[in-house]
N, C-alpha and C. Protein backbone atom coordinates (compact mmCIF):
# COMPACT_ATOMS: atom_id res chain seq x y z
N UNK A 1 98.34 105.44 110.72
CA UNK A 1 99.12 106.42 109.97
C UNK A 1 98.57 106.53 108.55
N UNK A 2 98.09 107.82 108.32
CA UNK A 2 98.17 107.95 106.86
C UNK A 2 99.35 107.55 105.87
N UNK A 3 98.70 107.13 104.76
CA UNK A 3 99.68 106.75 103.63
C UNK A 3 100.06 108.12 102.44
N UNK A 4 98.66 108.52 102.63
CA UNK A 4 99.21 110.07 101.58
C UNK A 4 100.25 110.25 101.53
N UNK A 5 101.15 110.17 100.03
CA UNK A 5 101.79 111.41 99.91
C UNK A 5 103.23 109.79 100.14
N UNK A 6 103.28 109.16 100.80
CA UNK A 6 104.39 108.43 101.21
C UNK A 6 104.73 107.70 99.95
N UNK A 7 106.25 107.77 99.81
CA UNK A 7 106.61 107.24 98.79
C UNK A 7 107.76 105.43 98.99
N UNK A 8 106.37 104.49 97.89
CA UNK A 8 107.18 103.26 98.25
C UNK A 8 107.55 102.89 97.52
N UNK A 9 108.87 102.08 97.93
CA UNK A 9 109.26 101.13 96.52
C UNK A 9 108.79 99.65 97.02
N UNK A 10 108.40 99.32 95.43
CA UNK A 10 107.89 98.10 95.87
C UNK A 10 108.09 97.00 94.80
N UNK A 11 108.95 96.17 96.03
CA UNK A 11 110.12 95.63 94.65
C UNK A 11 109.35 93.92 95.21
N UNK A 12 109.55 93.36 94.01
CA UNK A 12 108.79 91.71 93.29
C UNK A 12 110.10 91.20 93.20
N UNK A 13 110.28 90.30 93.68
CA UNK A 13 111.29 89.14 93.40
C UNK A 13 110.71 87.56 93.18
N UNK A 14 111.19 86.53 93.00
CA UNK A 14 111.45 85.99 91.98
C UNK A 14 110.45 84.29 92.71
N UNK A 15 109.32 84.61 93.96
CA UNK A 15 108.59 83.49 94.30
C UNK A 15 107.29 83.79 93.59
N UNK A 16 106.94 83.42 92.22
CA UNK A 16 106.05 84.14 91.82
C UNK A 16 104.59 82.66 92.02
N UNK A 17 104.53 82.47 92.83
CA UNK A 17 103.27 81.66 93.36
C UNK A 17 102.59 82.84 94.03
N UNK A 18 103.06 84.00 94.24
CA UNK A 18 102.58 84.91 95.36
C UNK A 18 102.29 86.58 94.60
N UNK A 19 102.85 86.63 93.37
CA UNK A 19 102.42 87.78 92.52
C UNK A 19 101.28 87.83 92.71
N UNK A 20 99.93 87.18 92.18
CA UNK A 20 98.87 87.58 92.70
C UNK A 20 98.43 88.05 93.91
N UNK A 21 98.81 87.74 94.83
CA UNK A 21 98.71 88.47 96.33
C UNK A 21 99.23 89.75 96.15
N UNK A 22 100.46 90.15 95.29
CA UNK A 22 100.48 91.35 96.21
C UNK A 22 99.80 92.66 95.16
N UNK A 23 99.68 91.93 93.85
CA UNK A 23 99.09 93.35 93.21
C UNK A 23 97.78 93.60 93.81
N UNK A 24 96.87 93.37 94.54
CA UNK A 24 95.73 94.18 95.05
C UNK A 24 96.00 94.92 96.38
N UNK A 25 97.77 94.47 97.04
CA UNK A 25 98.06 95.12 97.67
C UNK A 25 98.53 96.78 97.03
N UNK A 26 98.92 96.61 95.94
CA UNK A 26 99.30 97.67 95.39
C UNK A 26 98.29 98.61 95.06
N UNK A 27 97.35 98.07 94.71
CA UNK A 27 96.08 98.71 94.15
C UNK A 27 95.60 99.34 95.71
N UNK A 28 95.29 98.97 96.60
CA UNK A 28 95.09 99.53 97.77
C UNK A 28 96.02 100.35 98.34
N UNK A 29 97.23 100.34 98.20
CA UNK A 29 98.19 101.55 98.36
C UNK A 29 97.69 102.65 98.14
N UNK A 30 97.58 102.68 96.66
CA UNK A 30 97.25 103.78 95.40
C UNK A 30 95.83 104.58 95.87
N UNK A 31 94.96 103.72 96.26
CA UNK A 31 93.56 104.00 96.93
C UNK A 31 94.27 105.18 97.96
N UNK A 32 94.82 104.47 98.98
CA UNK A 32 95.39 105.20 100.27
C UNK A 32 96.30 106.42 100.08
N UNK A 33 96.48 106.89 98.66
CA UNK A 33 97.32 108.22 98.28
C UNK A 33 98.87 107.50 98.57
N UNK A 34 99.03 106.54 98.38
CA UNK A 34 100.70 106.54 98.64
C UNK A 34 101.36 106.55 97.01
N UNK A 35 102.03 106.60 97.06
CA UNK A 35 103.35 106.92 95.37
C UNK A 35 103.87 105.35 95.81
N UNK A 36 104.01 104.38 94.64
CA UNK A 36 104.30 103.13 94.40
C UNK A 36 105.23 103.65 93.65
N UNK A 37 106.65 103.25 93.83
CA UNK A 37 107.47 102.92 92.38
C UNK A 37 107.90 101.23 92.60
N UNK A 38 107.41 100.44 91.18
CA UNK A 38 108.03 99.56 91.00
C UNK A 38 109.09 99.28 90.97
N UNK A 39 109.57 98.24 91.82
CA UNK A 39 111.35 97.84 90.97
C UNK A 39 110.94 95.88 90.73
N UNK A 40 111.62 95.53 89.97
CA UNK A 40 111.70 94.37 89.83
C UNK A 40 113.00 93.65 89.91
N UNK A 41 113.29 92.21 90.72
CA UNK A 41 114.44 91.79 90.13
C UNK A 41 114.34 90.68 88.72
N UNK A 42 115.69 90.58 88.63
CA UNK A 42 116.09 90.33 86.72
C UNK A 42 115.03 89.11 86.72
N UNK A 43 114.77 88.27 87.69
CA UNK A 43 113.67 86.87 87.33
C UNK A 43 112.35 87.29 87.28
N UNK A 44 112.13 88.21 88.33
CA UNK A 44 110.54 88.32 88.28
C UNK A 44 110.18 89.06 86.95
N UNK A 45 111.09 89.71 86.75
CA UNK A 45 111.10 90.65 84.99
C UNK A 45 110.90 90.24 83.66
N UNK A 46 111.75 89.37 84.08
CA UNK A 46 112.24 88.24 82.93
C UNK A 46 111.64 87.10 82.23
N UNK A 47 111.01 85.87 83.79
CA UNK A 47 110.87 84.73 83.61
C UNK A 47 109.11 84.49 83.31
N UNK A 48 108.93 83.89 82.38
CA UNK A 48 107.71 83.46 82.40
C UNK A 48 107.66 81.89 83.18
N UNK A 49 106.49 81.74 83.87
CA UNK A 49 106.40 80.94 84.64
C UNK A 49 104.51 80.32 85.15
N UNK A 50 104.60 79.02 85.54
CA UNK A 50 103.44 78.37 85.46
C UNK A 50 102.40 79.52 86.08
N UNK A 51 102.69 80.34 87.40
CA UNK A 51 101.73 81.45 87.46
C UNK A 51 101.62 82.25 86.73
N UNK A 52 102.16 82.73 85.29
CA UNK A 52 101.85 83.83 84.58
C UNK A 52 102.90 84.07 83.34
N UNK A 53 103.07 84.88 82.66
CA UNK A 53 104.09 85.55 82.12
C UNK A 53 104.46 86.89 82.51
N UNK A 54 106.00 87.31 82.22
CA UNK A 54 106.12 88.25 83.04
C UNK A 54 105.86 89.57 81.95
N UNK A 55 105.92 89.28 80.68
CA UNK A 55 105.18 90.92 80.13
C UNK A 55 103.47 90.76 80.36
N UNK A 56 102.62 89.84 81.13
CA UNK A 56 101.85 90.72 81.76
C UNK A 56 101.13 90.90 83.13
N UNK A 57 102.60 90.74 83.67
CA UNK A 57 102.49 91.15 85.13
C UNK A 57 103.62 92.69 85.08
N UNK A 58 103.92 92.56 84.62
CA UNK A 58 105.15 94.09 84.03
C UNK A 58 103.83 94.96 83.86
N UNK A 59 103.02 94.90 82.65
CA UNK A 59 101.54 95.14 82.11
C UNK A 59 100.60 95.66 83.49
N UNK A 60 100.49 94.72 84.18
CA UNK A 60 99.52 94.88 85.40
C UNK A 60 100.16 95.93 86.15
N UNK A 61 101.48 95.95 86.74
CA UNK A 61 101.74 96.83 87.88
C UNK A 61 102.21 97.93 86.57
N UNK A 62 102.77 98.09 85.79
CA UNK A 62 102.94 99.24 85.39
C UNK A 62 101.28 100.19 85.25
N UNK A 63 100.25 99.75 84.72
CA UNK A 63 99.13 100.07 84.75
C UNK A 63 98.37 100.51 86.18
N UNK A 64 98.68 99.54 87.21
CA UNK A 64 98.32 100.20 88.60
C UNK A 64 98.95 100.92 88.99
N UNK A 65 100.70 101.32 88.98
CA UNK A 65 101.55 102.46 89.72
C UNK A 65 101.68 103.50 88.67
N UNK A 66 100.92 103.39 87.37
CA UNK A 66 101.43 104.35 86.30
C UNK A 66 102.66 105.01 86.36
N UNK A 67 103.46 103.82 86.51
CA UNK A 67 105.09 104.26 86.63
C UNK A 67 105.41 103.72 85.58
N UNK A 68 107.12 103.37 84.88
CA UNK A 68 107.66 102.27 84.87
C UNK A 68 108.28 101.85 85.57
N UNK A 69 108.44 100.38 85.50
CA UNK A 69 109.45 99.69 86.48
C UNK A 69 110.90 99.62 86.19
N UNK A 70 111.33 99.86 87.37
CA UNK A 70 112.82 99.40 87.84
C UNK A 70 113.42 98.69 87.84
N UNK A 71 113.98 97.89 86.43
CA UNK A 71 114.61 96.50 86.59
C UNK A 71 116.16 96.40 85.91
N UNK A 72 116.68 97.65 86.03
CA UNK A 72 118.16 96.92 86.23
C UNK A 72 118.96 97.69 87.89
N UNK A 73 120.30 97.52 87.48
CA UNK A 73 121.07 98.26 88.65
C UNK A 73 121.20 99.28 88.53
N UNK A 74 121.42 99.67 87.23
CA UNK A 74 121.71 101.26 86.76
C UNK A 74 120.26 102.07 87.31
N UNK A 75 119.75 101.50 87.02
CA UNK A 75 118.32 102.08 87.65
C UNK A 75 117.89 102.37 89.09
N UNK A 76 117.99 101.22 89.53
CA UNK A 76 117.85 100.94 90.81
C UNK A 76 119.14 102.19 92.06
N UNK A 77 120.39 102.09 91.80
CA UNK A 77 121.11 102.76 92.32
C UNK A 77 121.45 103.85 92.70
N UNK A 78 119.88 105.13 91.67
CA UNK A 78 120.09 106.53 92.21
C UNK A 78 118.99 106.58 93.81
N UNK A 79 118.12 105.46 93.99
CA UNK A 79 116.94 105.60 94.77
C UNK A 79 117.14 106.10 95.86
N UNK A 80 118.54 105.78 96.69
CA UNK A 80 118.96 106.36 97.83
C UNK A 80 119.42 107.80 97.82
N UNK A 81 120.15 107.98 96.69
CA UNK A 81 120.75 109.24 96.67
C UNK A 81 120.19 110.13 96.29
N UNK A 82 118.72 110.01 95.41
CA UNK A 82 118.16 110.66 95.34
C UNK A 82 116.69 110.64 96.07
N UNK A 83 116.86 110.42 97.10
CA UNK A 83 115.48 110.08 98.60
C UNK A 83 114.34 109.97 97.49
N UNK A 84 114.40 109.14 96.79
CA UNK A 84 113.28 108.66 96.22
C UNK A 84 112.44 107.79 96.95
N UNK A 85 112.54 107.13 97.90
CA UNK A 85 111.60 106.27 98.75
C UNK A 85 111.81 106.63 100.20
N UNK A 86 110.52 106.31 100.79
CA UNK A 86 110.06 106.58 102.19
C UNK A 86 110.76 105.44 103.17
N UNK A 87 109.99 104.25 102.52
CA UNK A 87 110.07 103.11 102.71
C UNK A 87 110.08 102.34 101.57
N UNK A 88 110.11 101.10 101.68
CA UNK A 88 110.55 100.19 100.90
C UNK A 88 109.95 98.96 101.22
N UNK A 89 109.34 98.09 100.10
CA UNK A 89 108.88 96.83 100.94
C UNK A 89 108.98 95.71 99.57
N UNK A 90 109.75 94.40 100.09
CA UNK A 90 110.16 93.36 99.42
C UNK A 90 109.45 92.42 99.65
N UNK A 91 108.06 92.66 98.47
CA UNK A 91 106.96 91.26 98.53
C UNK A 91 106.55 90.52 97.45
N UNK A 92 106.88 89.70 97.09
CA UNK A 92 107.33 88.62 97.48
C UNK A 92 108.90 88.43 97.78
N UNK A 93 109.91 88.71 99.05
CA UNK A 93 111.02 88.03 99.50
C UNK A 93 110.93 87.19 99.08
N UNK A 94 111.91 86.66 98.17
CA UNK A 94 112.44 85.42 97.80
C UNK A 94 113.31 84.77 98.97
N UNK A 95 113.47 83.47 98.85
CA UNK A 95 114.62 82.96 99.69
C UNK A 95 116.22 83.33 99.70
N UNK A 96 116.06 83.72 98.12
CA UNK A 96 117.44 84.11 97.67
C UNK A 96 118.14 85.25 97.80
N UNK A 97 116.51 86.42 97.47
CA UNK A 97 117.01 87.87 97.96
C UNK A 97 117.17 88.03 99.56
N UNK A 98 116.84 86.80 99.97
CA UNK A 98 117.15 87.45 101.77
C UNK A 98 118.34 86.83 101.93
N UNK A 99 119.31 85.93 101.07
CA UNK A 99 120.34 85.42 101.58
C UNK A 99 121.07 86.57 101.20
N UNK A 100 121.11 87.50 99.97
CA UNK A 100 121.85 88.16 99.47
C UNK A 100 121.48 89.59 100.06
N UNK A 101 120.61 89.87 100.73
CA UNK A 101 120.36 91.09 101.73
C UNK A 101 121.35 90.30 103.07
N UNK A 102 121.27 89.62 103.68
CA UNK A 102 121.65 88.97 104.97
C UNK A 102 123.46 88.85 104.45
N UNK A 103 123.56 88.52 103.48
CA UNK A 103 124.97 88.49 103.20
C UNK A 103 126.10 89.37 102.48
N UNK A 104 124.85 90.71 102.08
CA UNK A 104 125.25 92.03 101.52
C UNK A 104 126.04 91.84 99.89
N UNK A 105 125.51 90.36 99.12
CA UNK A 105 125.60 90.54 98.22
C UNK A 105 124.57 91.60 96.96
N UNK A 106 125.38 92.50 96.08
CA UNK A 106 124.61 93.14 95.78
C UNK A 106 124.46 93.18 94.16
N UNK A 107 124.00 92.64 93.63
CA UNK A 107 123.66 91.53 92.01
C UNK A 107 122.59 91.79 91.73
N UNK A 108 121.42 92.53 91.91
CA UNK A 108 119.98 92.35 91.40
C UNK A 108 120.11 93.59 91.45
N UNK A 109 118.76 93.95 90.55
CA UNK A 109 118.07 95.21 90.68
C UNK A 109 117.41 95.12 92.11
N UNK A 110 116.61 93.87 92.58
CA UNK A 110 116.02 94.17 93.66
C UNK A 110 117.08 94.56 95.11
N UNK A 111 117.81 93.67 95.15
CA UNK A 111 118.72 94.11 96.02
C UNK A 111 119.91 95.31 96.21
N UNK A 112 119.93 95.99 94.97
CA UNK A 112 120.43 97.44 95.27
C UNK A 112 119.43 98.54 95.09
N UNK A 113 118.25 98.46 95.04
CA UNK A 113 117.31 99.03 95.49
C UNK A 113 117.27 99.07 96.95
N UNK A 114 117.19 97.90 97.31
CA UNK A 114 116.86 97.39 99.11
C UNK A 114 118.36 98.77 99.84
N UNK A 115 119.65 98.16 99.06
CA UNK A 115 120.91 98.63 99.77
C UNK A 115 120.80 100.23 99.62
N UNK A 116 120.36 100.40 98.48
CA UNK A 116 120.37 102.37 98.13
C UNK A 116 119.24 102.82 99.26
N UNK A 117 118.21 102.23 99.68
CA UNK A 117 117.43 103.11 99.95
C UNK A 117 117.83 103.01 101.36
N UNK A 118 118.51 101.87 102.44
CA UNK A 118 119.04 101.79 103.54
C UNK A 118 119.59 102.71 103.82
N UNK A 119 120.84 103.57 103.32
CA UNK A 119 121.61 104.23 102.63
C UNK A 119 120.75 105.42 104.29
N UNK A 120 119.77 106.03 104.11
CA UNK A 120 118.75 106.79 104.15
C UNK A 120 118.19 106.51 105.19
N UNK A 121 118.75 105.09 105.84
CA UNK A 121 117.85 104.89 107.49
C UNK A 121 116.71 104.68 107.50
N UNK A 122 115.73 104.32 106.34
CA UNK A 122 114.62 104.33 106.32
C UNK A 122 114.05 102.76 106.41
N UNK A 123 112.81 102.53 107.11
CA UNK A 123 112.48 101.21 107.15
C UNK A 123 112.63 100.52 105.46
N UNK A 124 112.65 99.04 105.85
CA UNK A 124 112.26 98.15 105.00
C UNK A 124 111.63 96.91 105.01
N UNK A 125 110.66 96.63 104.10
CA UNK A 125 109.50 95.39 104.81
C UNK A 125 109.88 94.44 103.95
N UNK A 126 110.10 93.54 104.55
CA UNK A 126 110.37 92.07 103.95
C UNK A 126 109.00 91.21 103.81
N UNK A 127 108.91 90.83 102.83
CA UNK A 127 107.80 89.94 103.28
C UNK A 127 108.00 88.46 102.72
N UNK A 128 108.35 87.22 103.24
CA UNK A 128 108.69 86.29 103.01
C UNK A 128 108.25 85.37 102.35
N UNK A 129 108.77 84.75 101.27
CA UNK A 129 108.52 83.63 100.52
C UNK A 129 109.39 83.02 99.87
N UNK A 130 109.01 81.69 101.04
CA UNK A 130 110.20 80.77 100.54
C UNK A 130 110.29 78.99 101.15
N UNK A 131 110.78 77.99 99.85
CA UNK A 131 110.72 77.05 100.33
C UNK A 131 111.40 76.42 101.63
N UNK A 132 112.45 77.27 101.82
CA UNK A 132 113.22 76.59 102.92
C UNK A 132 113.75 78.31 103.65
N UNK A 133 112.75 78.29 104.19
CA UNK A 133 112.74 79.40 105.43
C UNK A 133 112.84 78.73 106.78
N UNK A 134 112.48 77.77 106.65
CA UNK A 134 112.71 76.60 108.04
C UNK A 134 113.63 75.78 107.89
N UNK A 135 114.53 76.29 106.80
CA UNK A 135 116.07 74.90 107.26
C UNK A 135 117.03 75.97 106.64
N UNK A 136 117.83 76.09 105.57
CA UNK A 136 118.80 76.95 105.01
C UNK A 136 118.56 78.08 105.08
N UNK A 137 117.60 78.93 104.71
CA UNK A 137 117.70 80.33 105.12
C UNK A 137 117.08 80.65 106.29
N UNK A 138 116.69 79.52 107.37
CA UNK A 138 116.19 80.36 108.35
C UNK A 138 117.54 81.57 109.32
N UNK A 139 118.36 80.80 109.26
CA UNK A 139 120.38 81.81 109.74
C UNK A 139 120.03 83.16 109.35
N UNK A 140 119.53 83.10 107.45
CA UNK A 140 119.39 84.90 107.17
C UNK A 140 118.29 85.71 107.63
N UNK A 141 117.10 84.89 108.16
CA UNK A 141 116.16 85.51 108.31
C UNK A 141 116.46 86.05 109.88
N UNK A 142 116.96 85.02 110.87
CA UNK A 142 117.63 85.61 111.74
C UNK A 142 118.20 86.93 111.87
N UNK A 143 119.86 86.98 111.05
CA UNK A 143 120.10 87.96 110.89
C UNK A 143 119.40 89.36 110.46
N UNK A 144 118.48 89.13 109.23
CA UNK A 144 117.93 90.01 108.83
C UNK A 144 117.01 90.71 109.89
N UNK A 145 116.38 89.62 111.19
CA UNK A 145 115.55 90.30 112.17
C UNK A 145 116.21 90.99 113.07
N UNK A 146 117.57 90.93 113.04
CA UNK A 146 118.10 91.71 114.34
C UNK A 146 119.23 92.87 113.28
N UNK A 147 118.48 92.98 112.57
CA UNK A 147 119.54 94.37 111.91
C UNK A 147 118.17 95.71 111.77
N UNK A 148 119.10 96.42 111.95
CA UNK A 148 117.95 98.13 112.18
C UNK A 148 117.49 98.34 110.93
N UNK A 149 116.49 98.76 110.66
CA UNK A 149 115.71 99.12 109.45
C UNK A 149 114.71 98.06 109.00
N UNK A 150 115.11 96.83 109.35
CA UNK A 150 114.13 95.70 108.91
C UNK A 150 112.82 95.54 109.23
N UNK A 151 111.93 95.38 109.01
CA UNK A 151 111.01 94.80 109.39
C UNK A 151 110.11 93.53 108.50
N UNK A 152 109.18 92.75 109.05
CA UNK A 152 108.64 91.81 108.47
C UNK A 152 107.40 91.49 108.61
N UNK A 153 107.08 91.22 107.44
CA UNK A 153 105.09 91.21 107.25
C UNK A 153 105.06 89.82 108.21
N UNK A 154 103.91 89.31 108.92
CA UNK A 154 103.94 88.34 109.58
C UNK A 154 103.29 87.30 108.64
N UNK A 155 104.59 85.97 108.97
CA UNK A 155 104.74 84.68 108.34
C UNK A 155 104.15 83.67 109.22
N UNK A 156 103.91 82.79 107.89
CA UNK A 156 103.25 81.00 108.79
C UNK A 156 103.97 80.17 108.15
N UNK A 157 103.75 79.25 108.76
CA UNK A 157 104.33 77.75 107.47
C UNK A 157 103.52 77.77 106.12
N UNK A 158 103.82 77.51 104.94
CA UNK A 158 103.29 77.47 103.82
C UNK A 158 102.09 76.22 103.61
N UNK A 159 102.70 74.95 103.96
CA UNK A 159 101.88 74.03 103.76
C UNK A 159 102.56 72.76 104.66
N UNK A 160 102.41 72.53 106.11
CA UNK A 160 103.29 71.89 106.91
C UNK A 160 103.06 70.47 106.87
N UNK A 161 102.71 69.57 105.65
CA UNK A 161 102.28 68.44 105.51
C UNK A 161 103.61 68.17 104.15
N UNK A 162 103.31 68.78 102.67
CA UNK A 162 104.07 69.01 101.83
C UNK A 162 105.26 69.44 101.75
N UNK A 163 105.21 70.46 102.05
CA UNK A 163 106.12 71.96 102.23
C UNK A 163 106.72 72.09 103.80
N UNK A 164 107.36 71.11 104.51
CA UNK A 164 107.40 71.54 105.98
C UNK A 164 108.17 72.45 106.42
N UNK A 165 109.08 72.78 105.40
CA UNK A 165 109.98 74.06 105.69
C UNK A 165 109.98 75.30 104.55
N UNK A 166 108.77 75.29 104.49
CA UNK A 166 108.29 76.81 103.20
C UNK A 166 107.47 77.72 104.06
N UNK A 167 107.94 78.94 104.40
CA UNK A 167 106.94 79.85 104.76
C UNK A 167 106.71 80.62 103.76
N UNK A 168 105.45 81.41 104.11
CA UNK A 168 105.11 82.48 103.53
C UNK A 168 104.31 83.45 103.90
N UNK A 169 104.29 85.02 103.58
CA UNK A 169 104.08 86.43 104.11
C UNK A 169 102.30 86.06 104.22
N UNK A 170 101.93 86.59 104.94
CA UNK A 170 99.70 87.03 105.13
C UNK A 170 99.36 88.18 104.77
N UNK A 171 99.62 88.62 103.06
CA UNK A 171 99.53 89.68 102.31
C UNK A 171 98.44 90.44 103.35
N UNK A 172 97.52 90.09 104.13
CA UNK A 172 96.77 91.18 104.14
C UNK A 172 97.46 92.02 106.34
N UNK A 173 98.99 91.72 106.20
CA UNK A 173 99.52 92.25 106.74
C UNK A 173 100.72 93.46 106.39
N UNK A 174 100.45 93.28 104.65
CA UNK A 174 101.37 94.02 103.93
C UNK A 174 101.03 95.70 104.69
N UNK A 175 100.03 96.10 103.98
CA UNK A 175 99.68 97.35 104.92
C UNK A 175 100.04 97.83 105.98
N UNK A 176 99.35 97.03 107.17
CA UNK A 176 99.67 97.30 108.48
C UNK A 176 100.86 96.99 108.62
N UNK A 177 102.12 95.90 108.14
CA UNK A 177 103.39 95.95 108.96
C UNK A 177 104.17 97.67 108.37
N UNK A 178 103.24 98.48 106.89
CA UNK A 178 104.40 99.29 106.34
C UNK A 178 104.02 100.29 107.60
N UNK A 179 102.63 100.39 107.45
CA UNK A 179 102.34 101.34 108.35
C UNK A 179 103.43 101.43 109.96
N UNK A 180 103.41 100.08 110.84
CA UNK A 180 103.95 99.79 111.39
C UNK A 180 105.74 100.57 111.60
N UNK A 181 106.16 100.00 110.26
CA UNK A 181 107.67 100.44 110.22
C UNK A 181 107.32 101.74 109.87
N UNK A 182 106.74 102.48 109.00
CA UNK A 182 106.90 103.96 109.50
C UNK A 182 106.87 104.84 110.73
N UNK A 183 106.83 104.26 112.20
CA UNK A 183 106.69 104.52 113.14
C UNK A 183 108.01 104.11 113.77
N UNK A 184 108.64 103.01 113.24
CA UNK A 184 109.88 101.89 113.42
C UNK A 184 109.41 101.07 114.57
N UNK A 185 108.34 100.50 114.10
CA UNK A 185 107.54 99.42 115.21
C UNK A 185 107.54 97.87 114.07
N UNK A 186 108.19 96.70 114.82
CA UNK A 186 108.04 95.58 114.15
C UNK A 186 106.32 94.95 114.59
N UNK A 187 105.39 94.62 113.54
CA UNK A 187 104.43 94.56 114.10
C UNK A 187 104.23 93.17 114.82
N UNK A 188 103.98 92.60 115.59
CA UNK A 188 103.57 91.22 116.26
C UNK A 188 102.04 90.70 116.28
N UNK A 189 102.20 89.59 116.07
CA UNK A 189 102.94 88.63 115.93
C UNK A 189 103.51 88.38 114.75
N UNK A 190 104.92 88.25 114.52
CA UNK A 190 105.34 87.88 113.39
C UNK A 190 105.50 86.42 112.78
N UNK A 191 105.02 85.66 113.60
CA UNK A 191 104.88 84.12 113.22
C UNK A 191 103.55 83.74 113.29
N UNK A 192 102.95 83.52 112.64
CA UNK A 192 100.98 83.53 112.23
C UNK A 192 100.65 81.78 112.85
C-alpha cells in the first residue's frame, strides 16, 4: 500500500531507550509521502533522560515532520473530530500507556490522542516497550489484542537473561505493521 497522502499521528511515550529507533522511522514515512503529526505524552515532552534531552528530541521530530508537536489534552482532543488522522501509531508504547489504553484511563496527551482518533474506527499501531510486558501488563496487552482497531508492531523479549520480562517493538516492522492495519490486517508473526 502506498503511504502518499496518508495522514499519521505519531505519538512518543515515555520508554525513551527506544526514541532513537523510531525517528528514522519517521524520516522514512516522510520519504514515502505520508503527513506525520507529532503528539507527545507529558514525559516524553518533558523529561530529560540518560538517552537524551527532551528539547532536542522535540528539535529532531519537529524538524523531520515540520509540524509542531502535540503535547497537551487540549490539543490532542480535536484529532478525532476533526479526522485529522488516518491512522495512528504508538511507538514507543510505554507499559503505562497500554495500561491506561486497556483500562480507558484518559490523562495524557498521548492517550487522548489514541481515544479521539478511535472515535473514527480507524486502525491503531501499538508498538511495545516495556519492562514488564511478561508479568503485570501482559492482562493489558491481552486485552488490547482482542479489541477492534488495534494492531501491533511485532515484539520479542528485550534481553531474556537481564530483563526476563521486558519486551520490545522490531522498529523495522513499524512500516509494514501500519501498512498492514490500513488494510485491517494484524501482521504475523507478532512475537519475533
Amino acid at each position: 500500500m502506498e503511504l502518499k497522502g496518508i495522514k499519521i499521528g505519531f505519538v512518543l511515550t515515555g520508554s525513551f531507550c527506544t526514541f532513537k529507533k523510531v525517528l528514522p522511522v519517521m524520516e522514512e514515512l516522510i520519504k514515502e509521502e505520508a503527513e506525520i503529526i507529532p503528539i507527545m505524552s507529558y514525559n516524553s515532552y518533558n523529561l530529560d533522560t540518560k538517552f537524551g534531552k527532551a528539547k532536542d528530541f522535540i528539535a529532531q521530530i519537529e524538524e523531520i515532520t515540520n509540524k509542531k508537536i502535540i503535547h497537551t489534552i487540549q490539543d490532542a482532543e480535536p484529532i478525532g473530530p476533526k479526522q485529522m488522522t488516518d491512522i495512528m501509531v504508538i511507538a514507543p508504547c510505554s507499559g503505562n500507556t497500554m495500561a491506561k489504553l486497556a483500562c480507558d484511563i484518559i490523562d495524557t496527551p498521548a492517550v487522548m490522542a489514541a481515544k479521539s482518533h478511535l472515535r473514527n474506527n480507524r486502525p491503531l499501531v501499538i508498538a511495545p516497550s516495556t519492562n514488564n510486558g511478561l508479568s503485570g501488563n501482559a492482562e493489558n496487552i491481552g486485552k488490547l489484542l482482542n479489541r477492534r482497531n488495534y494492531f501491533f508492531v511485532p515484539f520479542r523479549q528485550d534481553n531474556p537473561i537481564t530483563k526476563p520480562r521486558s519486551i520490545v517493538f522490531d522498529s523495522e516492522y513499524i512500516i509494514k505493521t501500519i501498512k498492514y492495519a490500513l488494510n485491517n490486517e494484524q501482521i504475523s508473526p507478532i512475537l519475533l
